[in-house]
PDB file of N, CA and C in Angstrom:
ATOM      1  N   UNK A   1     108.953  81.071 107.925  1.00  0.00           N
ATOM      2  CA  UNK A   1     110.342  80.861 107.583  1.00  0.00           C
ATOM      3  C   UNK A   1     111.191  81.017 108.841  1.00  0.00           C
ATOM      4  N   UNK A   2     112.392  80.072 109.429  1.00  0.00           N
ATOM      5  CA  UNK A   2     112.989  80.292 110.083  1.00  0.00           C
ATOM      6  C   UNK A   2     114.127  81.861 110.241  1.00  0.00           C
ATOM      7  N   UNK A   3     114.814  81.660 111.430  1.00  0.00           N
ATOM      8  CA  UNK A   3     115.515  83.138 111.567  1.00  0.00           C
ATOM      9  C   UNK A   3     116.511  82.926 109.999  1.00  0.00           C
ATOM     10  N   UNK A   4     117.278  81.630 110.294  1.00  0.00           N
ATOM     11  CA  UNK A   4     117.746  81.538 109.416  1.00  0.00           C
ATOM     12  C   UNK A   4     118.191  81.716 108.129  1.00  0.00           C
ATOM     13  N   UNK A   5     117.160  80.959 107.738  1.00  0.00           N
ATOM     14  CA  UNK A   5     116.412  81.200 106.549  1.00  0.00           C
ATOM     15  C   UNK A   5     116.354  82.488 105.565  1.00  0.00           C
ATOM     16  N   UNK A   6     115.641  83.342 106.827  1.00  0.00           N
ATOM     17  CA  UNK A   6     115.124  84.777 106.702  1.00  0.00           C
ATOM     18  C   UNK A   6     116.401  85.444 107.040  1.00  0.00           C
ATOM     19  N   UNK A   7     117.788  85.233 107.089  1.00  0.00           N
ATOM     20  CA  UNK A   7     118.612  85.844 107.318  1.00  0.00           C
ATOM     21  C   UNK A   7     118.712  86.716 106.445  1.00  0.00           C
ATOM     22  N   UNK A   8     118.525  88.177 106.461  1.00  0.00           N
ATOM     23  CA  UNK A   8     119.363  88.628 104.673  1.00  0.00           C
ATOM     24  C   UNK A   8     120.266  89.916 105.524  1.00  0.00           C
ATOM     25  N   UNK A   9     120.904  89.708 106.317  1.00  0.00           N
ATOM     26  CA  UNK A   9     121.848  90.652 107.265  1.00  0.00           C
ATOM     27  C   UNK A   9     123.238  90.711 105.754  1.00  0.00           C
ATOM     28  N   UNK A  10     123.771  91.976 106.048  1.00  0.00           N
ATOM     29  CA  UNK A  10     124.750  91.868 105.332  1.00  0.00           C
ATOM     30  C   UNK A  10     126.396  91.629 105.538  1.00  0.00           C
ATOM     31  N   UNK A  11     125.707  90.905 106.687  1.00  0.00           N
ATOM     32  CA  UNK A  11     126.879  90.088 107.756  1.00  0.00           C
ATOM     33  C   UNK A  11     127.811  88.750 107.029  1.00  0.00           C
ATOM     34  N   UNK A  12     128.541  88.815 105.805  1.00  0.00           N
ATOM     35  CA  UNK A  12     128.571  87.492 105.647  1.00  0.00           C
ATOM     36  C   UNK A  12     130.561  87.448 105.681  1.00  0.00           C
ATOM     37  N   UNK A  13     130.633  87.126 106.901  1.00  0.00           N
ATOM     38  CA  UNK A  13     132.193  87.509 107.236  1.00  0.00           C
ATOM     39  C   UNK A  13     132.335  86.063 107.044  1.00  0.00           C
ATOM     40  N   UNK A  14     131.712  85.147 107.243  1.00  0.00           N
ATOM     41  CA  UNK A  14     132.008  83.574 107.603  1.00  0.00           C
ATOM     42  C   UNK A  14     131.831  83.153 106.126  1.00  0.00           C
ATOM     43  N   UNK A  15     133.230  81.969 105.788  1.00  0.00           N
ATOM     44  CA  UNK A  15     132.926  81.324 104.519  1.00  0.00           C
ATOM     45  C   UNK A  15     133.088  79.969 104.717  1.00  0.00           C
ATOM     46  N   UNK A  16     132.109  79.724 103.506  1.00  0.00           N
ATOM     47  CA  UNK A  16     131.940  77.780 103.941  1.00  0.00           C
ATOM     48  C   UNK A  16     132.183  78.020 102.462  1.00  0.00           C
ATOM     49  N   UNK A  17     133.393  76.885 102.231  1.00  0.00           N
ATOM     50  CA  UNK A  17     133.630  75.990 100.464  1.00  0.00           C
ATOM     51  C   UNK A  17     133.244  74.792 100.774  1.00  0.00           C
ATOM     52  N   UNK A  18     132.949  74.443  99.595  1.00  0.00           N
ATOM     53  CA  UNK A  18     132.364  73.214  99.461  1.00  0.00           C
ATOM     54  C   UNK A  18     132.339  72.957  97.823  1.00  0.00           C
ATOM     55  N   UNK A  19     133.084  72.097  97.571  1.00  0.00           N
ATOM     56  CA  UNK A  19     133.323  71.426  96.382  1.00  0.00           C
ATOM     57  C   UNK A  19     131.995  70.385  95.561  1.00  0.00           C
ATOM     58  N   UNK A  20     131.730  70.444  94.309  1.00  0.00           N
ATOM     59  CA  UNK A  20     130.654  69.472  94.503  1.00  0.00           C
ATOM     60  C   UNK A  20     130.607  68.887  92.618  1.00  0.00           C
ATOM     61  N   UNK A  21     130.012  67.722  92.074  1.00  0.00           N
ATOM     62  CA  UNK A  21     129.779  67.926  90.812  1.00  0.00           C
ATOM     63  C   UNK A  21     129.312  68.874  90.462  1.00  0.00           C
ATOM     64  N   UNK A  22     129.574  68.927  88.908  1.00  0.00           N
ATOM     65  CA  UNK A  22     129.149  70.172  87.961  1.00  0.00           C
ATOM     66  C   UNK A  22     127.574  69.406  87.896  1.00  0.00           C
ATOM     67  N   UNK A  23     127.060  68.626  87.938  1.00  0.00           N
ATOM     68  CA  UNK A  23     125.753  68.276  87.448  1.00  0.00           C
ATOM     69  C   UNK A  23     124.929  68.700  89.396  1.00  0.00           C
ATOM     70  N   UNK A  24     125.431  68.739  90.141  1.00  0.00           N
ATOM     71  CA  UNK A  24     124.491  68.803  90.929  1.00  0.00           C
ATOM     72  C   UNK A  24     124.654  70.240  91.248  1.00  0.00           C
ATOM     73  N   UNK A  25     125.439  71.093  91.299  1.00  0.00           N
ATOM     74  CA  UNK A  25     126.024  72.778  90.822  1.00  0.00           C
ATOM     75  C   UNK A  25     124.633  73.231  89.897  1.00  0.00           C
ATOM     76  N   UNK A  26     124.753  72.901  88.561  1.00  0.00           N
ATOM     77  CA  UNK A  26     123.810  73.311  87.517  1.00  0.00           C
ATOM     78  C   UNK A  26     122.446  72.547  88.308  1.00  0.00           C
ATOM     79  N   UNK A  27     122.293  71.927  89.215  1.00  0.00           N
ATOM     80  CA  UNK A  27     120.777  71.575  89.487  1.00  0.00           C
ATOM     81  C   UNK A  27     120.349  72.699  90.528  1.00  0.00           C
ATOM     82  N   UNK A  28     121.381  72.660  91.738  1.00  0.00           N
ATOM     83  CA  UNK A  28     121.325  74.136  92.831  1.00  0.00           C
ATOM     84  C   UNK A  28     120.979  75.245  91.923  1.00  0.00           C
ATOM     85  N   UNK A  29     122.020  75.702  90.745  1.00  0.00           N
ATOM     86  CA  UNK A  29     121.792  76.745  89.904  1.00  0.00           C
ATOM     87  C   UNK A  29     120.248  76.866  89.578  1.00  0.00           C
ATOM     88  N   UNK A  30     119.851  75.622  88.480  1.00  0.00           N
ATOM     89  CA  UNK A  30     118.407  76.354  87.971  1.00  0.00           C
ATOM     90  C   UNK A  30     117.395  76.403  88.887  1.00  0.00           C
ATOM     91  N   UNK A  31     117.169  75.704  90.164  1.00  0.00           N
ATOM     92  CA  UNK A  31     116.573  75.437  91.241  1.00  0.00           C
ATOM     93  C   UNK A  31     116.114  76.590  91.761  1.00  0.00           C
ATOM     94  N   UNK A  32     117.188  77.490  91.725  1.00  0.00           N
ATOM     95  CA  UNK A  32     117.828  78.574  92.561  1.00  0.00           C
ATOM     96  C   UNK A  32     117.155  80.186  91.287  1.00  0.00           C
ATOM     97  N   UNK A  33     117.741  79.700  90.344  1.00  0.00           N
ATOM     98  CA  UNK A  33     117.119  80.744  89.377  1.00  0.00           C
ATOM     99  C   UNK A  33     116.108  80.726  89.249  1.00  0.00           C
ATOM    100  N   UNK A  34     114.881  79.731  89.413  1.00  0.00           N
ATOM    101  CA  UNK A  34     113.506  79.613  89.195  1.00  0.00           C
ATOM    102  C   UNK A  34     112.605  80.132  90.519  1.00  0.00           C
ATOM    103  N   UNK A  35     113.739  79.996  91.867  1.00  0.00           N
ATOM    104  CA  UNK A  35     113.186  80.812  92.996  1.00  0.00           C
ATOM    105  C   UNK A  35     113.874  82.432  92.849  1.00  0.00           C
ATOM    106  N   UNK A  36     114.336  82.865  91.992  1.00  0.00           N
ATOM    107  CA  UNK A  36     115.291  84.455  91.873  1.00  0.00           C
ATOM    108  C   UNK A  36     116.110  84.405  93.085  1.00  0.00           C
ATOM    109  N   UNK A  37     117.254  83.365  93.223  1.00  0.00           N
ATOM    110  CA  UNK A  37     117.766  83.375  94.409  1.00  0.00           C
ATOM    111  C   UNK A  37     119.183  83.313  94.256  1.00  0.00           C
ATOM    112  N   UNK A  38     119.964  83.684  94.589  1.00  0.00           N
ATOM    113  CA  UNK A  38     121.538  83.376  94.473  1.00  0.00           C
ATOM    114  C   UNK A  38     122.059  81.873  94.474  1.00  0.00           C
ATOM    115  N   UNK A  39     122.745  81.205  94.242  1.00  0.00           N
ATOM    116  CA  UNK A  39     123.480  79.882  94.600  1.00  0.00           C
ATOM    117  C   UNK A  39     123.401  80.085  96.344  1.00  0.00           C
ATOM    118  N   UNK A  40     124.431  80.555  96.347  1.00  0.00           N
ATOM    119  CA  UNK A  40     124.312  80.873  98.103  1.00  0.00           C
ATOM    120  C   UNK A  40     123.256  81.088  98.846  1.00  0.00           C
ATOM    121  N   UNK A  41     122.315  82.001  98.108  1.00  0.00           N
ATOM    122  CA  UNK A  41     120.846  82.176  99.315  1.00  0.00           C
ATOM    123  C   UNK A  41     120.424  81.015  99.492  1.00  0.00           C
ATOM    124  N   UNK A  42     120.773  80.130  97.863  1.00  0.00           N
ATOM    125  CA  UNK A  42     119.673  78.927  97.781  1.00  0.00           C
ATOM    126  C   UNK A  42     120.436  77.590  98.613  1.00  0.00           C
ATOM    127  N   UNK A  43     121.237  77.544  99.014  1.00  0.00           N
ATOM    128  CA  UNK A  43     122.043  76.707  99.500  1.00  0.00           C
ATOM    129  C   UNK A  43     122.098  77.077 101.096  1.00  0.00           C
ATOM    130  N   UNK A  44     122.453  78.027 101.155  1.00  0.00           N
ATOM    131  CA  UNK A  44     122.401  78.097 103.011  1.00  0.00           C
ATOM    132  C   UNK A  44     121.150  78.176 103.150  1.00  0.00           C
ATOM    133  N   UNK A  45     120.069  78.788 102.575  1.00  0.00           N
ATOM    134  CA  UNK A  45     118.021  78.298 103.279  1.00  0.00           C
ATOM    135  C   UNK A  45     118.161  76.541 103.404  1.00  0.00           C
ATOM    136  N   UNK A  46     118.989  76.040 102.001  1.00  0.00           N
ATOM    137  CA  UNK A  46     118.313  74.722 102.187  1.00  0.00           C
ATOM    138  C   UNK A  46     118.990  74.053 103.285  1.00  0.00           C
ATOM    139  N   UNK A  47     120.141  74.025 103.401  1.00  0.00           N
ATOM    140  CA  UNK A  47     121.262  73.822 104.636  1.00  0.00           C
ATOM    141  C   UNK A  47     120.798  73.740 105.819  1.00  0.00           C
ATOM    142  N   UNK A  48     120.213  75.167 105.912  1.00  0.00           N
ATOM    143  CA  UNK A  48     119.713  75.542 107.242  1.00  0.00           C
ATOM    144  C   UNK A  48     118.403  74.693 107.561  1.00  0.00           C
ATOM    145  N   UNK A  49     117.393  74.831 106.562  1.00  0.00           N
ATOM    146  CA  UNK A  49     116.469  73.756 106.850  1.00  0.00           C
ATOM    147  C   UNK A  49     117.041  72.407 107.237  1.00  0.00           C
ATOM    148  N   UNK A  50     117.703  71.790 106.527  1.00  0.00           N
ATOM    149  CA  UNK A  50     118.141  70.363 107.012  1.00  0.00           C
ATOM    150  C   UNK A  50     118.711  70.200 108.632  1.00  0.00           C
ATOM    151  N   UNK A  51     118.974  71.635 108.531  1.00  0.00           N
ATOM    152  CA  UNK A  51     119.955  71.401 110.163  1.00  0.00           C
ATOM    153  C   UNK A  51     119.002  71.434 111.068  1.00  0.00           C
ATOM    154  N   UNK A  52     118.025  72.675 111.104  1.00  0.00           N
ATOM    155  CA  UNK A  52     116.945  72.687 111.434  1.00  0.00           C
ATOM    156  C   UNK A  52     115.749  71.124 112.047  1.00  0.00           C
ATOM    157  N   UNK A  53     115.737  70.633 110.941  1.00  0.00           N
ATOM    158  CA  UNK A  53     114.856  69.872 111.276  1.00  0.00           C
ATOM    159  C   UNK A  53     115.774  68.844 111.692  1.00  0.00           C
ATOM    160  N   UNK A  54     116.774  68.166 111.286  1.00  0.00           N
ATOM    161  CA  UNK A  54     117.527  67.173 112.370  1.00  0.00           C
ATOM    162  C   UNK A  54     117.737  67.639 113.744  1.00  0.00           C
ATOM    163  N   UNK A  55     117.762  68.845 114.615  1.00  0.00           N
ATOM    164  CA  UNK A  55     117.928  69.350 115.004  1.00  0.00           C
ATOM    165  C   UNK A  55     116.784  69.542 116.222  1.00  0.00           C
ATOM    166  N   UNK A  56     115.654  69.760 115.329  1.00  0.00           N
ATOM    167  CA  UNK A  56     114.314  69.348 116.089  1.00  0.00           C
ATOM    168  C   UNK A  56     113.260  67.998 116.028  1.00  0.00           C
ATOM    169  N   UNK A  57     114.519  66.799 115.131  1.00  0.00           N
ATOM    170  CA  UNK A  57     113.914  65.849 115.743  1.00  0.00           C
ATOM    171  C   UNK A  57     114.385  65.435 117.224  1.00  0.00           C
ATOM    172  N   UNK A  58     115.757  65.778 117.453  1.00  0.00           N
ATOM    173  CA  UNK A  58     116.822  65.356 118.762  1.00  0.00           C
ATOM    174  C   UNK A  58     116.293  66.310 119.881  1.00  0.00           C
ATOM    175  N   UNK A  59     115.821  65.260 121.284  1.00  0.00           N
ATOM    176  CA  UNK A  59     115.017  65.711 122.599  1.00  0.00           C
ATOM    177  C   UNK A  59     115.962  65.230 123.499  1.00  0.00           C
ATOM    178  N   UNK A  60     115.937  66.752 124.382  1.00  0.00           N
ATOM    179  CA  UNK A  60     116.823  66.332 125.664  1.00  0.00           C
ATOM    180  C   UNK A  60     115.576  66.552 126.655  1.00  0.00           C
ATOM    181  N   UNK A  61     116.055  64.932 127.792  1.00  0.00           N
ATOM    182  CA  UNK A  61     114.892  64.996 128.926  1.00  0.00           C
ATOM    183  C   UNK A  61     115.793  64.949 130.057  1.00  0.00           C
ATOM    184  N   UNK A  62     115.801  65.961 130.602  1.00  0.00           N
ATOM    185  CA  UNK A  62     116.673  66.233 132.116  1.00  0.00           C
ATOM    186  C   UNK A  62     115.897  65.814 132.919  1.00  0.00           C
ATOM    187  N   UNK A  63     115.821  65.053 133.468  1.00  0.00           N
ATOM    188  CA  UNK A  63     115.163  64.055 134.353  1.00  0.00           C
ATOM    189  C   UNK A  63     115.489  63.293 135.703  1.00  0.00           C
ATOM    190  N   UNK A  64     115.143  63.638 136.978  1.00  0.00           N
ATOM    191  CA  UNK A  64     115.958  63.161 137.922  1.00  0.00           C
ATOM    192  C   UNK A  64     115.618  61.344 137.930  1.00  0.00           C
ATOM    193  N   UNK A  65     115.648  60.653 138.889  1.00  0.00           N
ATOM    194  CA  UNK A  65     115.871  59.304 138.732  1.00  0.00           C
ATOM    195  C   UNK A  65     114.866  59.156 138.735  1.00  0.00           C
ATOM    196  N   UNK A  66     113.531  59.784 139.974  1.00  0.00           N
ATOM    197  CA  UNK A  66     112.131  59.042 140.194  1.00  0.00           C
ATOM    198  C   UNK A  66     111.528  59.751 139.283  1.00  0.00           C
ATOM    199  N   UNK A  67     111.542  60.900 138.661  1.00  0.00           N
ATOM    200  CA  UNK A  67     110.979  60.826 137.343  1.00  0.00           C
ATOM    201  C   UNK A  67     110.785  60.304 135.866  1.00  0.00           C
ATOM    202  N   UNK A  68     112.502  60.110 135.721  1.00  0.00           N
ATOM    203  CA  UNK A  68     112.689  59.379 134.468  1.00  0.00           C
ATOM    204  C   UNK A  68     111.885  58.137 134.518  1.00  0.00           C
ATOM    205  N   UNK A  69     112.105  57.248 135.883  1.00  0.00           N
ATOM    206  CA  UNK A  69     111.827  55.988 135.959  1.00  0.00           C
ATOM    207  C   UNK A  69     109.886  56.097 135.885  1.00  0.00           C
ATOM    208  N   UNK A  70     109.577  57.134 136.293  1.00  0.00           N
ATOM    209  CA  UNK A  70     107.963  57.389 136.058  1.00  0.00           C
ATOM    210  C   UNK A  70     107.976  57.514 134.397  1.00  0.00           C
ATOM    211  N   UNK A  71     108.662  57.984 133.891  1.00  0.00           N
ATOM    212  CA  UNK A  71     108.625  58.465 132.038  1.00  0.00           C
ATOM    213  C   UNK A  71     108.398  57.346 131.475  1.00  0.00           C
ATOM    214  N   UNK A  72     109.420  56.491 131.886  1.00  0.00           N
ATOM    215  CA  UNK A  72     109.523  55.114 131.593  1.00  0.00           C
ATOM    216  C   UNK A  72     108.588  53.908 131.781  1.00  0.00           C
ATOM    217  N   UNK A  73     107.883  54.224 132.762  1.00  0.00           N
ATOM    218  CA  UNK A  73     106.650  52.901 132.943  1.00  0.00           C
ATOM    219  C   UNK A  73     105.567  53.842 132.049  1.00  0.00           C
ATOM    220  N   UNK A  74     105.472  54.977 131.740  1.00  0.00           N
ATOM    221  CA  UNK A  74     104.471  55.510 130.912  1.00  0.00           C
ATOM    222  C   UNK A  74     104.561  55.092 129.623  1.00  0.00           C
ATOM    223  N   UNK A  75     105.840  55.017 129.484  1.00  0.00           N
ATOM    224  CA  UNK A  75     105.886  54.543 127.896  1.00  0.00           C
ATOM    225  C   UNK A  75     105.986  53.211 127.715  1.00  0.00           C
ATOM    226  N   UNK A  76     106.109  52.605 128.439  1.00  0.00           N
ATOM    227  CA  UNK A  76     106.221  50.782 128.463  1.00  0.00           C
ATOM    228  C   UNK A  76     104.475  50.327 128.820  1.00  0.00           C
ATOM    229  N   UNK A  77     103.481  51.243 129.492  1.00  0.00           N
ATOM    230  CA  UNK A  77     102.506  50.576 129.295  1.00  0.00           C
ATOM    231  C   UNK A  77     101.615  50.459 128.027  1.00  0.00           C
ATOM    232  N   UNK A  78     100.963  49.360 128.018  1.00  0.00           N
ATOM    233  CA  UNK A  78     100.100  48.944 126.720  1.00  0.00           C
ATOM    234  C   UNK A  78      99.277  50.354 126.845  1.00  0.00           C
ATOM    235  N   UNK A  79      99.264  50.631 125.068  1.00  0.00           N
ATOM    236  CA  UNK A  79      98.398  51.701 124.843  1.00  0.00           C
ATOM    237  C   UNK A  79      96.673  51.672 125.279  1.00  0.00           C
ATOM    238  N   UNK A  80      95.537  52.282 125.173  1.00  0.00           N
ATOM    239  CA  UNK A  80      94.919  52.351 126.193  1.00  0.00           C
ATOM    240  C   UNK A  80      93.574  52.149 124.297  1.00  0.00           C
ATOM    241  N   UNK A  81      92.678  51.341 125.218  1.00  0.00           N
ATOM    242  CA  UNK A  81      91.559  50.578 123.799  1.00  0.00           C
ATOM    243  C   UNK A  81      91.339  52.070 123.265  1.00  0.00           C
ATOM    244  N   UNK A  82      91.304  51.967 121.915  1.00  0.00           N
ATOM    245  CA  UNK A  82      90.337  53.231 120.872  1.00  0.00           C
ATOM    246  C   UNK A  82      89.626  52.390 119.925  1.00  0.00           C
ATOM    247  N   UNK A  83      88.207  53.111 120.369  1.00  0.00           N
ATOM    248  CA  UNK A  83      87.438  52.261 119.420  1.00  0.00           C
ATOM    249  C   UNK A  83      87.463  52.886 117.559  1.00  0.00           C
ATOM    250  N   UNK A  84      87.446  54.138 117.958  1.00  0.00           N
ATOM    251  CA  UNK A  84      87.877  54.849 116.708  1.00  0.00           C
ATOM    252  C   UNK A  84      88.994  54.410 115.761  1.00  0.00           C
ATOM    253  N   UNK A  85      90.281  54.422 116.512  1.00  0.00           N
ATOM    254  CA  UNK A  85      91.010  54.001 115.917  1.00  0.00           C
ATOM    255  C   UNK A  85      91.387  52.692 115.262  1.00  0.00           C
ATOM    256  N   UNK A  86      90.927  52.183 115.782  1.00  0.00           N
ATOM    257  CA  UNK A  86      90.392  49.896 115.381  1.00  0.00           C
ATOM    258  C   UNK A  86      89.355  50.351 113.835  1.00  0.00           C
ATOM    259  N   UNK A  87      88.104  50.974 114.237  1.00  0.00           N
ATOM    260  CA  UNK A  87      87.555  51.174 113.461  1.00  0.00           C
ATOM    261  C   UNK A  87      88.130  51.704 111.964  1.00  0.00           C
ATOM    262  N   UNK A  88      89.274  52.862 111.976  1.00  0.00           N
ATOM    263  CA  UNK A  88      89.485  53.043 110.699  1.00  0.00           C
ATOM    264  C   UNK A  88      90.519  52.444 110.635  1.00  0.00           C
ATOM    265  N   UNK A  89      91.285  51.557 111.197  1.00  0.00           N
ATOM    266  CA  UNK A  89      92.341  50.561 111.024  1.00  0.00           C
ATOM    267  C   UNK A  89      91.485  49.645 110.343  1.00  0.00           C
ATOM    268  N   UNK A  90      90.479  49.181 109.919  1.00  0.00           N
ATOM    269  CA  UNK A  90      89.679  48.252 109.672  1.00  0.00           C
ATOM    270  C   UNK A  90      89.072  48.362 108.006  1.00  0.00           C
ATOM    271  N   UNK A  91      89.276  49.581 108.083  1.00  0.00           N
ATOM    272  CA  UNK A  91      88.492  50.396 106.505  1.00  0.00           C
ATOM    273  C   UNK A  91      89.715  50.137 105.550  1.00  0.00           C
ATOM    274  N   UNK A  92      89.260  49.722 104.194  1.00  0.00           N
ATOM    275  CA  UNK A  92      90.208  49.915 102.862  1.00  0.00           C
ATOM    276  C   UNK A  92      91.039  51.180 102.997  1.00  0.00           C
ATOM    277  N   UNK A  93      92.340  51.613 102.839  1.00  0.00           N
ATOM    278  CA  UNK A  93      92.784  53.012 101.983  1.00  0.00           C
ATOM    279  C   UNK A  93      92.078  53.538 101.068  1.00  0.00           C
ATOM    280  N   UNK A  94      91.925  54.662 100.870  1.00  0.00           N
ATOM    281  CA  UNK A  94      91.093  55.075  99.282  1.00  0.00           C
ATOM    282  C   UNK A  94      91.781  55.109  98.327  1.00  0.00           C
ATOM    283  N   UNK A  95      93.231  54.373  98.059  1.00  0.00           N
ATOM    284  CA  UNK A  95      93.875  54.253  97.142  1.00  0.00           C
ATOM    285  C   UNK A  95      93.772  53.212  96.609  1.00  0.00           C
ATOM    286  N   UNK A  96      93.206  51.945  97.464  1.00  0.00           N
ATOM    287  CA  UNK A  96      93.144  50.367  97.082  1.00  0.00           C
ATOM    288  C   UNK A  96      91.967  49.620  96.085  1.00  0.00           C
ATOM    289  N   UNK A  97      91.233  50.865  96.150  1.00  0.00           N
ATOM    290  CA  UNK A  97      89.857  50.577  95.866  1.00  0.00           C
ATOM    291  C   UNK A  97      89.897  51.340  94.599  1.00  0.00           C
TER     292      UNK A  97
END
């Protein structure tokens, strides 16, 4: 579980409102009651996850010029033969069958 997540400090000076339907309210609610969790616990874990992972899809590459430009012919060359990989590119799914 992230720090986040795992926050249970009894620090909660900061308030976030947020307005929302009554039908998606009562979905957070039973969601939330079926994990024994507050509205709030259950809403800032999930929050935080979302931020989280958008968060660690986005990469910063500090890169001077003759490196970047090296990054760059690495990723522009043709990928390199796998025989393995041809091979099970080649096989049915086990769902098709």
């Amino acid at each position: 579980m992230t720090e986040y997540a795992s926050d249970r400090s009894d620090d909660r000076s900061t308030v976030i409102n947020l307005r929302a339907p009554k039908r998606q309210r009562d979905l957070v609610d039973r969601a939330a009651q079926i994990l024994g969790k507050t509205r709030t616990d259950f809403i800032l874990e999930a929050a935080s996850r979302a931020a989280e992972e958008v968060l660690l899809d986005q990469r910063l590459f500090d890169l001077d010029e003759e490196r970047y430009r090296k990054f760059i012919e690495l990723l522009d060359e043709p990928p390199q033969e796998n025989k393995k990989l041809q091979t099970l590119m080649r096989k049915s799914p086990p769902w098709s069958t």
